[in-house]
Protein backbone atom coordinates (compact mmCIF):
# COMPACT_ATOMS: atom_id res chain seq x y z
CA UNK A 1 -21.82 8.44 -10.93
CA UNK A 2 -18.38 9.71 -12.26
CA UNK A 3 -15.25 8.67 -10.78
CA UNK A 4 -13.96 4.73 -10.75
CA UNK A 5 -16.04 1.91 -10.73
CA UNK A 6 -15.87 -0.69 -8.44
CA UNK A 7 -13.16 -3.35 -9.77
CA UNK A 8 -13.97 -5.78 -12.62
CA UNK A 9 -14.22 -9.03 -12.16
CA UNK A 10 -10.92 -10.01 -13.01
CA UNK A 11 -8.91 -7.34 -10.16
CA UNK A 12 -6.48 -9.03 -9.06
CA UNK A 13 -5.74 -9.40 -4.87
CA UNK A 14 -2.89 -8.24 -3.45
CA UNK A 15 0.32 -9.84 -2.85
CA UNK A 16 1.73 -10.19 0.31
CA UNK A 17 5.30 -8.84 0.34
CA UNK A 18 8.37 -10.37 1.83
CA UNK A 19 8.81 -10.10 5.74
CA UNK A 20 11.97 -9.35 7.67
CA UNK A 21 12.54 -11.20 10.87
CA UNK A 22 9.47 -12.01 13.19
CA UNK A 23 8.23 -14.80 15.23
CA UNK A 24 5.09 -16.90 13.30
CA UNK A 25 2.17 -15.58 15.63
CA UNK A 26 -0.86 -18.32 16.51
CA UNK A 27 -2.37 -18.99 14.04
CA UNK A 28 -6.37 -17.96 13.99
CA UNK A 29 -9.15 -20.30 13.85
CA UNK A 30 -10.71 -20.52 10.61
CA UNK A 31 -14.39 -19.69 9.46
CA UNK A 32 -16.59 -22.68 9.21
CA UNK A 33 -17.42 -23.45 5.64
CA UNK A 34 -20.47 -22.17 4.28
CA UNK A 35 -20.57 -19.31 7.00
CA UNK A 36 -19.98 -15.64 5.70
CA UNK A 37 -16.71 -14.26 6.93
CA UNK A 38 -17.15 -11.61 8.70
CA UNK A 39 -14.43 -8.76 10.03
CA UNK A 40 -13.55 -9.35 14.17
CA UNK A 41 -14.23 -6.88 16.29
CA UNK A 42 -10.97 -7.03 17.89
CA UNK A 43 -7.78 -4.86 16.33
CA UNK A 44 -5.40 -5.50 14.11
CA UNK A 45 -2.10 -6.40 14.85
CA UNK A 46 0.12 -4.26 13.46
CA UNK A 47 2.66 -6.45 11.40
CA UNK A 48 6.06 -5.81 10.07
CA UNK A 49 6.20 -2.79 7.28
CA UNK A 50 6.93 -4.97 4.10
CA UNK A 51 8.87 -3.47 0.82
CA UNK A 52 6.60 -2.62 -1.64
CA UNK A 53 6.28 -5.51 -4.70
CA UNK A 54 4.32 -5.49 -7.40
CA UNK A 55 2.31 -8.61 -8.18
CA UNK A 56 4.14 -10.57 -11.11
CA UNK A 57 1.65 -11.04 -14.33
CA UNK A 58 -0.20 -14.52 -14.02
CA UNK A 59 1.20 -17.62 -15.98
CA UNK A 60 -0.25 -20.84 -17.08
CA UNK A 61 1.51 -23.89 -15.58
CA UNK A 62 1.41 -27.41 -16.02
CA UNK A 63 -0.24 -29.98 -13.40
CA UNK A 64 2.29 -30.99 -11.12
CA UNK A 65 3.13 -35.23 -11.13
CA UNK A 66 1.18 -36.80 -8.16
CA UNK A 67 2.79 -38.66 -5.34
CA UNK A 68 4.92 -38.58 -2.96
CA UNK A 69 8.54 -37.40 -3.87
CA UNK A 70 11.29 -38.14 -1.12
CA UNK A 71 14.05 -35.54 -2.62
CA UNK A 72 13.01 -32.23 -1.40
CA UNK A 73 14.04 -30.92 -4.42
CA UNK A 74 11.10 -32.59 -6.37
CA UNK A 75 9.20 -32.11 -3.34
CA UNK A 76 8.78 -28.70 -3.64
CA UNK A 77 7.89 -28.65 -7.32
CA UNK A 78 4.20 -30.82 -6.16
CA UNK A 79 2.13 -27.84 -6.04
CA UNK A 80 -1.27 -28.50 -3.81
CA UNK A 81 -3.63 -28.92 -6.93
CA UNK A 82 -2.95 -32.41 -7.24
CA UNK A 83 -2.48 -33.36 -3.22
CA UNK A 84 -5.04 -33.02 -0.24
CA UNK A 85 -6.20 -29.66 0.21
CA UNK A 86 -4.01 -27.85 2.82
CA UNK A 87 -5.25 -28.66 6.26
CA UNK A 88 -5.44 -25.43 8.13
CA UNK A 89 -2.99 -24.68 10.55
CA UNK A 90 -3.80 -25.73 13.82
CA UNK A 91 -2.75 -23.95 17.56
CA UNK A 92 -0.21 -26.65 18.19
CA UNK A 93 1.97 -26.35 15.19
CA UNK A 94 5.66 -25.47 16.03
CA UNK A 95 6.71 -22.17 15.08
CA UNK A 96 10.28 -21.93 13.93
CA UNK A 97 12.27 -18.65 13.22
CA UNK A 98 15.32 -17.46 10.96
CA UNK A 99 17.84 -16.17 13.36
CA UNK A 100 17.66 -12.47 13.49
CA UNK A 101 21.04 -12.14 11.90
CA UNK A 102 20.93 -14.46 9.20
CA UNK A 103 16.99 -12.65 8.54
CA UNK A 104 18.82 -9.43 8.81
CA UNK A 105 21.32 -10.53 6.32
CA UNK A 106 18.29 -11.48 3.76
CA UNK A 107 16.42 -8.62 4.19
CA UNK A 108 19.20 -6.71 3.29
CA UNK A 109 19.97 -8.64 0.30
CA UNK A 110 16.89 -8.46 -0.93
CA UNK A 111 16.76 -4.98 -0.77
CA UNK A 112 19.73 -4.56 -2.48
CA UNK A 113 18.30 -6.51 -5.23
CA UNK A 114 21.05 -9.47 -4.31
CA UNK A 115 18.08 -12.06 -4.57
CA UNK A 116 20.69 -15.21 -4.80
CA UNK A 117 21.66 -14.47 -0.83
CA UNK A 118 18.22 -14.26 0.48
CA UNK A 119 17.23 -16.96 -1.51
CA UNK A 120 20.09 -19.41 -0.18
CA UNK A 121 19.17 -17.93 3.56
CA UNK A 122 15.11 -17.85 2.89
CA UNK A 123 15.51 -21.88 1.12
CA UNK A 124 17.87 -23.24 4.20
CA UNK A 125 15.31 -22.19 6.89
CA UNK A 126 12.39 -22.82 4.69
CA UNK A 127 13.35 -26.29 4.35
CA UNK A 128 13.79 -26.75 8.18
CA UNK A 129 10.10 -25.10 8.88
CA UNK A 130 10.66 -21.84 9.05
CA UNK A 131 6.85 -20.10 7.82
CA UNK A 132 8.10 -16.66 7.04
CA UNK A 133 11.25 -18.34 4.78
CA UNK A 134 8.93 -20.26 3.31
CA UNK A 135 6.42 -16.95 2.35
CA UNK A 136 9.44 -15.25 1.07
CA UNK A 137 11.05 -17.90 -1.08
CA UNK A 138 7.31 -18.31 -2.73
CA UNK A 139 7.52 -14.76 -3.50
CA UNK A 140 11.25 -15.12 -5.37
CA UNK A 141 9.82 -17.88 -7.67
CA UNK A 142 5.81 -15.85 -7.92
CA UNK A 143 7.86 -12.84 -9.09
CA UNK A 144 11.22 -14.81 -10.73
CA UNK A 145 13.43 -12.68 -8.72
CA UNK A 146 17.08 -14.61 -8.29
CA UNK A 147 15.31 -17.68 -9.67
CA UNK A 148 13.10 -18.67 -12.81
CA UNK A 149 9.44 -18.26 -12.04
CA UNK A 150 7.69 -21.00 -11.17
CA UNK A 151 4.34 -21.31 -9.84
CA UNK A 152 4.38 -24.61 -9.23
CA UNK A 153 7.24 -23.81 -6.71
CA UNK A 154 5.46 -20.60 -5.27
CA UNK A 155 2.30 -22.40 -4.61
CA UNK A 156 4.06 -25.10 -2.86
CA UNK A 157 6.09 -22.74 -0.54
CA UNK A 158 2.96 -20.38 -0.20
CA UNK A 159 1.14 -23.50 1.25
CA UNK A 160 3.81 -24.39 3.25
CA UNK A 161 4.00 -21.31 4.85
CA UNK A 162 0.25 -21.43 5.08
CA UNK A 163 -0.06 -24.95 7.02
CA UNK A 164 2.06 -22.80 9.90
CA UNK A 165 -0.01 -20.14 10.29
CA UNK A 166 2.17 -17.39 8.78
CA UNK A 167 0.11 -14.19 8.18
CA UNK A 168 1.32 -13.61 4.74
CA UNK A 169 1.57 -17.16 3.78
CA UNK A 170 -1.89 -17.68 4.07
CA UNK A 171 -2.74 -14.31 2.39
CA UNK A 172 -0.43 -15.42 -0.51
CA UNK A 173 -2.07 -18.93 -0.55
CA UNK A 174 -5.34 -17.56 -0.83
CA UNK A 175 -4.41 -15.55 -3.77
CA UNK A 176 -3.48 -18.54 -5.85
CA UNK A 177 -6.33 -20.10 -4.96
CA UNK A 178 -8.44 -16.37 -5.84
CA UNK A 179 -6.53 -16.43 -8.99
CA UNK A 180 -6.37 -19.90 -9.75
CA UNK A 181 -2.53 -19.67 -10.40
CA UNK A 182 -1.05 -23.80 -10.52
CA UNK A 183 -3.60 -24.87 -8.54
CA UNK A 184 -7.91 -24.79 -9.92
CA UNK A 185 -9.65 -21.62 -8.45
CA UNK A 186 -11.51 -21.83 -5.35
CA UNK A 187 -12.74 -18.06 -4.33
CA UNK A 188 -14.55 -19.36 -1.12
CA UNK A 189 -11.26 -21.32 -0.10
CA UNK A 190 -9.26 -18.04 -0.76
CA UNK A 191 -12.17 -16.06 1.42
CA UNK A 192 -11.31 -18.33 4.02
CA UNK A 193 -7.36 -18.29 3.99
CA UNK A 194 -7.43 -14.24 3.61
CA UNK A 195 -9.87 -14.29 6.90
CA UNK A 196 -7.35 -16.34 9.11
CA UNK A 197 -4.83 -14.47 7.81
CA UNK A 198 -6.95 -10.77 7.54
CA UNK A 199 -7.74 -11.40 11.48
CA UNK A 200 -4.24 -11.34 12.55
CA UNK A 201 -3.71 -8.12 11.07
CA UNK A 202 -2.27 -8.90 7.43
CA UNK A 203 -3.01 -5.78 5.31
CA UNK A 204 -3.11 -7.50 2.27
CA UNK A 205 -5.36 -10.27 3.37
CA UNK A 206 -7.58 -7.64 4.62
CA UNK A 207 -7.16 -5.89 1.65
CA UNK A 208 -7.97 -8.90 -0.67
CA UNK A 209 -10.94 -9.96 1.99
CA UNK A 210 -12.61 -6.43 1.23
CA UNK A 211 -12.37 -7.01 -2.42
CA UNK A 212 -13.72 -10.64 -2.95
CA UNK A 213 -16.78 -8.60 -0.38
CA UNK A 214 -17.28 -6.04 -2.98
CA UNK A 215 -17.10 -8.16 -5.79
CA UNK A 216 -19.42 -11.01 -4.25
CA UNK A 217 -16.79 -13.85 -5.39
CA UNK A 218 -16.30 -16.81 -3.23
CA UNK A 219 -18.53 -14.56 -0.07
CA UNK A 220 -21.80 -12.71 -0.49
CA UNK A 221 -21.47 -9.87 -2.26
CA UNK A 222 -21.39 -7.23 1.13
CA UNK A 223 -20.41 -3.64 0.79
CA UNK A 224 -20.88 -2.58 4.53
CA UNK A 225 -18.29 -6.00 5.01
CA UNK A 226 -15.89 -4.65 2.08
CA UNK A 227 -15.84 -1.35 3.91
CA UNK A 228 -14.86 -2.45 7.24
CA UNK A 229 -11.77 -4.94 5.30
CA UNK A 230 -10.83 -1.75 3.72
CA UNK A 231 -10.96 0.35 6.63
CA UNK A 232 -8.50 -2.14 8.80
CA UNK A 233 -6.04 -2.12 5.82
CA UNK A 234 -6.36 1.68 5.25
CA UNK A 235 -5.25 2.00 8.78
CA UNK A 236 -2.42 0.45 8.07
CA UNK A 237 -1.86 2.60 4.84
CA UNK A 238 -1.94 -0.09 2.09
CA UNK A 239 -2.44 1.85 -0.57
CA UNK A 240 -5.27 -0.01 -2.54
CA UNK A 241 -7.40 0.13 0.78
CA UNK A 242 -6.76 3.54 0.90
CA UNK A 243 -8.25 4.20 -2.49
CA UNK A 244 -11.00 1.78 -2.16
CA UNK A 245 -12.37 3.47 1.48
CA UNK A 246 -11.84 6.83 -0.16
CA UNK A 247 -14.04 5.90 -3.31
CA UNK A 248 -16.45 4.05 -0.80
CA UNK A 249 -17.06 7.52 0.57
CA UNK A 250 -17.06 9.41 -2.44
CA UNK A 251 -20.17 7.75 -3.53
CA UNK A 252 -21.48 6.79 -0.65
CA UNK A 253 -20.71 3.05 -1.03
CA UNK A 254 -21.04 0.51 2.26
CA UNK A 255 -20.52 3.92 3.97
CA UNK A 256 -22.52 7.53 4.67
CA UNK A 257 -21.09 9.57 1.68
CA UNK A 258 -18.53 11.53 3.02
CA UNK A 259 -16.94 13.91 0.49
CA UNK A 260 -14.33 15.71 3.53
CA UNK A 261 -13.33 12.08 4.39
CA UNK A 262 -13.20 10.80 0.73
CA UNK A 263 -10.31 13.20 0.09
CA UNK A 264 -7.93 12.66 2.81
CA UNK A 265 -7.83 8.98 2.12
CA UNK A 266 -7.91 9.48 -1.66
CA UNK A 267 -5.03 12.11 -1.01
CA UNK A 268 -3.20 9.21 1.19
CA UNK A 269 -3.60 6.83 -1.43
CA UNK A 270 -2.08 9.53 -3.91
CA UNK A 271 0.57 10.43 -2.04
CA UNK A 272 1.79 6.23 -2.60
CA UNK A 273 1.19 6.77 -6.21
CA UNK A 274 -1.81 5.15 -6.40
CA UNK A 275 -3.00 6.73 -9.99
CA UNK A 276 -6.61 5.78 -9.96
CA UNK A 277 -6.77 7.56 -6.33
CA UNK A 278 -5.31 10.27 -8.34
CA UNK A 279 -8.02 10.65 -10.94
CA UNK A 280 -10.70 10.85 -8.24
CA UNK A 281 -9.29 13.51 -6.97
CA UNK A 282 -9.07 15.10 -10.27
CA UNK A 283 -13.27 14.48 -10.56
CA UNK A 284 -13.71 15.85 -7.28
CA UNK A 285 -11.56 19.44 -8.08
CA UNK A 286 -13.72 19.37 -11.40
CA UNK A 287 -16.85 19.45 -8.76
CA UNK A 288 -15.41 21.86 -6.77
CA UNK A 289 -14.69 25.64 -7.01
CA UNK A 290 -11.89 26.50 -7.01
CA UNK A 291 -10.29 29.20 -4.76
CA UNK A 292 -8.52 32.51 -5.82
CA UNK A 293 -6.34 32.54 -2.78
CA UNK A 294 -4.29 28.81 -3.74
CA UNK A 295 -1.39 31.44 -4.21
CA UNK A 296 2.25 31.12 -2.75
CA UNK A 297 4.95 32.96 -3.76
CA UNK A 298 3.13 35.21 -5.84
CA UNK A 299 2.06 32.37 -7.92
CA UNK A 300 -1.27 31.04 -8.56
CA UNK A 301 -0.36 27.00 -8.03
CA UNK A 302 -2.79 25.86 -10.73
CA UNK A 303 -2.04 28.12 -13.41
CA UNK A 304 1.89 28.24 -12.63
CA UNK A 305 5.05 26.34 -14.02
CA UNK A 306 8.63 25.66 -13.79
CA UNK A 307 9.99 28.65 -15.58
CA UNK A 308 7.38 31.09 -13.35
CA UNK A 309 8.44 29.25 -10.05
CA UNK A 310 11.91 29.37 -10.89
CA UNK A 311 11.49 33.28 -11.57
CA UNK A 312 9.18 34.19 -8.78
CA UNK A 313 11.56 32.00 -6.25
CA UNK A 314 14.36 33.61 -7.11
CA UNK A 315 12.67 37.05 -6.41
CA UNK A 316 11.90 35.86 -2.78
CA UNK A 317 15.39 34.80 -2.50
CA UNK A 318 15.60 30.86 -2.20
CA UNK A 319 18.30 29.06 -2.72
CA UNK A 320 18.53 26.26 -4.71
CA UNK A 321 20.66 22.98 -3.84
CA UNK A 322 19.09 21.38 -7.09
CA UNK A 323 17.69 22.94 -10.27
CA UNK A 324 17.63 20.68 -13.12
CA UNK A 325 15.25 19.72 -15.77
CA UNK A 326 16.51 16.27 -15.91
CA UNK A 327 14.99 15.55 -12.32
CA UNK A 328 10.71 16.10 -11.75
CA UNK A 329 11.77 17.75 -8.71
CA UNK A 330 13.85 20.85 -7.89
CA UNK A 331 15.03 21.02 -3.97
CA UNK A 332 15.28 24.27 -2.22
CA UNK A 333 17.01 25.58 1.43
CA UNK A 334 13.82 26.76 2.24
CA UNK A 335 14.99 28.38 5.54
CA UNK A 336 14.70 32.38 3.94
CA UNK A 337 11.72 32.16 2.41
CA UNK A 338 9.82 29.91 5.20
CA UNK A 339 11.11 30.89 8.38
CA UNK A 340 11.44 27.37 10.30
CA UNK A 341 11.40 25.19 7.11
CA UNK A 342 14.42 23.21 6.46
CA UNK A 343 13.67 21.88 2.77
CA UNK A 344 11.68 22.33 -0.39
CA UNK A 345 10.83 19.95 -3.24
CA UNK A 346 8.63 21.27 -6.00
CA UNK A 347 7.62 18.83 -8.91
CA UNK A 348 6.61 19.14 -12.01
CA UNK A 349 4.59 16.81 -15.08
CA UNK A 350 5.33 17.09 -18.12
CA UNK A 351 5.45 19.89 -20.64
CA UNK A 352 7.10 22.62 -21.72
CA UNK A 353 5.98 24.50 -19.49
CA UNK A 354 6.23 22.02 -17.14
CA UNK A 355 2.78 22.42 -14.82
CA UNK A 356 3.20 22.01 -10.84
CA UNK A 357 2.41 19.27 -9.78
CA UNK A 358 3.59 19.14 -5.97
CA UNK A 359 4.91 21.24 -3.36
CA UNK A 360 6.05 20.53 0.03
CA UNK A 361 8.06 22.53 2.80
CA UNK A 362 9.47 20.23 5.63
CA UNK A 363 9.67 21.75 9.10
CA UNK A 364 12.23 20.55 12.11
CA UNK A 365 9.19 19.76 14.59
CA UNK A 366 10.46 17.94 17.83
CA UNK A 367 7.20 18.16 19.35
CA UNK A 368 3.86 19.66 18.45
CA UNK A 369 4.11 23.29 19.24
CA UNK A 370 5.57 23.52 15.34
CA UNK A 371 2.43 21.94 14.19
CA UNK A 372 0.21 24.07 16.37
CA UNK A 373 1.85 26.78 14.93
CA UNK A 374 1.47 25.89 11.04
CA UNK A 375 -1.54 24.72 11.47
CA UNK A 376 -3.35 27.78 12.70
CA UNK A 377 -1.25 29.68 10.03
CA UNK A 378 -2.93 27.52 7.11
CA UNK A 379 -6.11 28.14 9.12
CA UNK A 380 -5.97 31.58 9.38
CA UNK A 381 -5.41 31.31 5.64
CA UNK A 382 -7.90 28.85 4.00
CA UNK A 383 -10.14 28.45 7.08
CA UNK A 384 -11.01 25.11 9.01
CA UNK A 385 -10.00 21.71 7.68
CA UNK A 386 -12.29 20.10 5.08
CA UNK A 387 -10.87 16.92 6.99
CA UNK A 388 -8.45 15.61 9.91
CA UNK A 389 -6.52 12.34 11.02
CA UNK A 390 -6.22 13.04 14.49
CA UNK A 391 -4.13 15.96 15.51
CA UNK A 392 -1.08 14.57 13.07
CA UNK A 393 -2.65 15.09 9.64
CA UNK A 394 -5.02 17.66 8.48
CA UNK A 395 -6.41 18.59 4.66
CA UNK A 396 -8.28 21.56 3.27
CA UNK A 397 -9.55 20.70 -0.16
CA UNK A 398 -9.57 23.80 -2.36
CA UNK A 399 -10.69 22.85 -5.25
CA UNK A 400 -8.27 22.69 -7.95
CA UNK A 401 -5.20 22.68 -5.18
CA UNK A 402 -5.29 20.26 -1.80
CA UNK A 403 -3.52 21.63 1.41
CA UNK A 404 -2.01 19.17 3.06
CA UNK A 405 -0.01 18.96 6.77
CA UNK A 406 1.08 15.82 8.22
CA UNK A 407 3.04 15.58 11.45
CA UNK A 408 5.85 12.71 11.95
CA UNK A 409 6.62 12.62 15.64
CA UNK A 410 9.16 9.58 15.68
CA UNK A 411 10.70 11.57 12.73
CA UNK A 412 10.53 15.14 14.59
CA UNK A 413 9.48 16.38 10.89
CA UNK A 414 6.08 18.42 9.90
CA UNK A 415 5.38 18.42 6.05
CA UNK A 416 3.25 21.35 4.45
CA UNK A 417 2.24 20.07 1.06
CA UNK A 418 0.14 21.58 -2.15
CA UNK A 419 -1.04 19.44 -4.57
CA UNK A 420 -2.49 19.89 -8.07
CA UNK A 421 -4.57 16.73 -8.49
CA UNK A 422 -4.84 16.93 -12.53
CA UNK A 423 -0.92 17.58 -12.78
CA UNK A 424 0.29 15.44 -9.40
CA UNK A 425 -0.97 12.17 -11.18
CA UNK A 426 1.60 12.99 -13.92
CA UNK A 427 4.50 13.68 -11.62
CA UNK A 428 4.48 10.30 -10.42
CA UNK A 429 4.11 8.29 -13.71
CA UNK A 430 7.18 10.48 -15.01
């Protein structure tokens, strides 16, 4: 079957990113050992939308000393592995919070790359209980940001965070233990922490949950289980879910094949630069013919460039706010060439010529009667949707070119977007 296999052995879960300010919710009641973990059939929660963080590359570390250590200072460098286990969090553990200023304050610093402030904020309330300070200041010393990594450290905070029930504490602790980073590998202990954590609505957790499912490591291997992980995480857009589902119904995988679906979440995952996402795409525009009328502005948009667009653009009288080969993108006042449309970006990969890549026009819509309206013009013009989120996205899956609208009603935007999948992977790697 072409297309991407299911991940090796050695994939790596999911890290749970930092969290802004939010109350520690109940914690769940865990899976008895030795039962399969199974998804609820209750809803997600929908938690706080994290910055995105790459997971830092795993490092060996040395066995933390045992016993007890009074300064809190060597406290925190006992990682788990040579302690108890970490009890699970019970119902009755007190849930303390960051002050929604001083968590403000962090956030902020940390997205400003000022890691030393949030860690001085995150490390205060961490050492008076806070679970989310502890989560974050686990994350500083997983990734070394403001401080030297140290897994010994992370581990410690992780499972600190994890004995209150934080969500992304106990996803985080269950990735050491997946990974066996300072502390031996235990898969079915990690299956367990990413379930307490997965059933309060974690994305990552439920994420990592659907992988250890497909894999068969630490649960039995499941794909229908994997699936329905997946499917609660690609809800919430995390972008590996997104690609997983998508390649679930590609190749009919835990799922009914489902080609019309496979694309919209592949094209999802895409769109947040997810590059293997991208070449499925790319294998399913191979499979598919392509269609003659993919044209705008009197160019054919996968078999056109930045020197043609440029030319033809310029013929339909757009004006540019930013042409410049030093930038993938080139920005356009769209407003006289698509009446309603306030903006244009076109992007390019590389090349000279440079190939499109990506197109979209952004439309003022404060309700749905602009949506209505572009979508029955991109109807009218490449026939019913090949597949639809609702009545706020919708995709038509040309062959060579995707045709994309998605409707933002907090934002009062519409986006009309064309994609090249074999030149769109490019764009984004540039």
């Amino acid at each position: 079957m072409p297309g991407v296999p299911a991940p090796a052995q050695t994939a790596q879960p999911k890290t749970a990113p930092v969290q802004g300010a939010a109350a520690t919710p109940a914690p769940a009641q865990p899976s008895q050992p030795g039962q399969p973990v199974q998804p609820s059939a209750e809803a997600p929660k929908k938690p706080e939308a994290p910055a995105k963080e790459k997971n830092a590359k795993s490092r060996k570390d040395k066995k933390s000393k045992k016993g007890r250590k009074v300064d809190a200072e060597q406290q925190e460098k006992t990682a788990p592995a040579s302690e108890a286990p970490v009890p699970m969090p019970s119902a009755a553990a007190p849930q303390k919070q960051v002050p929604p200023t001083q968590a403000e304050e962090a956030a902020m610093a940390y997205a400003k790359g000022d890691y030393a402030t949030a860690e001085s904020i995150w490390r205060k309330h961490a050492e008076a209980g806070d679970g989310q300070a502890m989560n974050n200041l686990g994350v500083l010393y997983d990734l070394g940001q403001g401080v030297e990594p140290d897994l010994g450290r992370a581990l410690h905070w992780f499972a600190e965070s994890a004995k209150t029930g934080h969500p992304s504490g106990m996803s985080n602790y269950g990735r050491m233990l997946e990974q066996g980073r300072g502390i031996e590998a235990n898969p079915e202990e990690a299956a367990r922490w990413f379930d307490l954590a997965a059933r309060q609505g974690q994305p990552e957790a439920q994420y990592n949950l659907g992988m250890l499912y497909e894999l068969g490591r630490g649960v039995p291997q499941d794909y229908k289980a994997a699936a329905a992980w997946y499917s609660r995480a690609a809800a919430q857009q995390q972008t590996e879910a997104l690609f997983r589902l998508g390649h679930f119904y590609r190749i009919g995988q835990g799922v009914t094949k489902n080609p019309a679906r496979a694309v919209l979440l592949l094209y999802a995952a895409a769109m947040n630069g997810d590059t293997n996402a991208m070449k499925d795409l790319e294998d399913m525009a191979r499979a598919e013919p392509s269609r003659p009328d993919a044209v705008l502005f009197g160019q054919r948009l996968d078999n056109t460039d930045r020197t043609s667009m440029r030319a033809a653009l310029q013929q339909y009288g757009a004006t540019a706010t930013r042409e410049d080969n030093a930038y993938i993108c080139d920005l356009y006042d769209a407003s006289k060439v698509a009446p309603g449309a306030r903006q244009m970006a076109i992007c390019y990969g590389p090349g000279d010529p440079a190939p499109l890549g990506f197109l979209e026009l952004d439309y003022a819509a404060p309700d749905n009667r602009v949506e209505g309206l572009i979508l029955k013009m991109v109807t009218d013009r490449f026939g019913t949707p090949s597949a639809g989120e609702g009545e706020d996205a919708h995709l038509w899956n040309l062959g060579s070119v995707v045709v994309a609208t998605r409707y933002e009603p907090t934002r009062g935007q519409l986006s009309l977007m064309y994609m090249v999948p074999r030149v769109y992977h490019l764009t984004r790697q540039r």
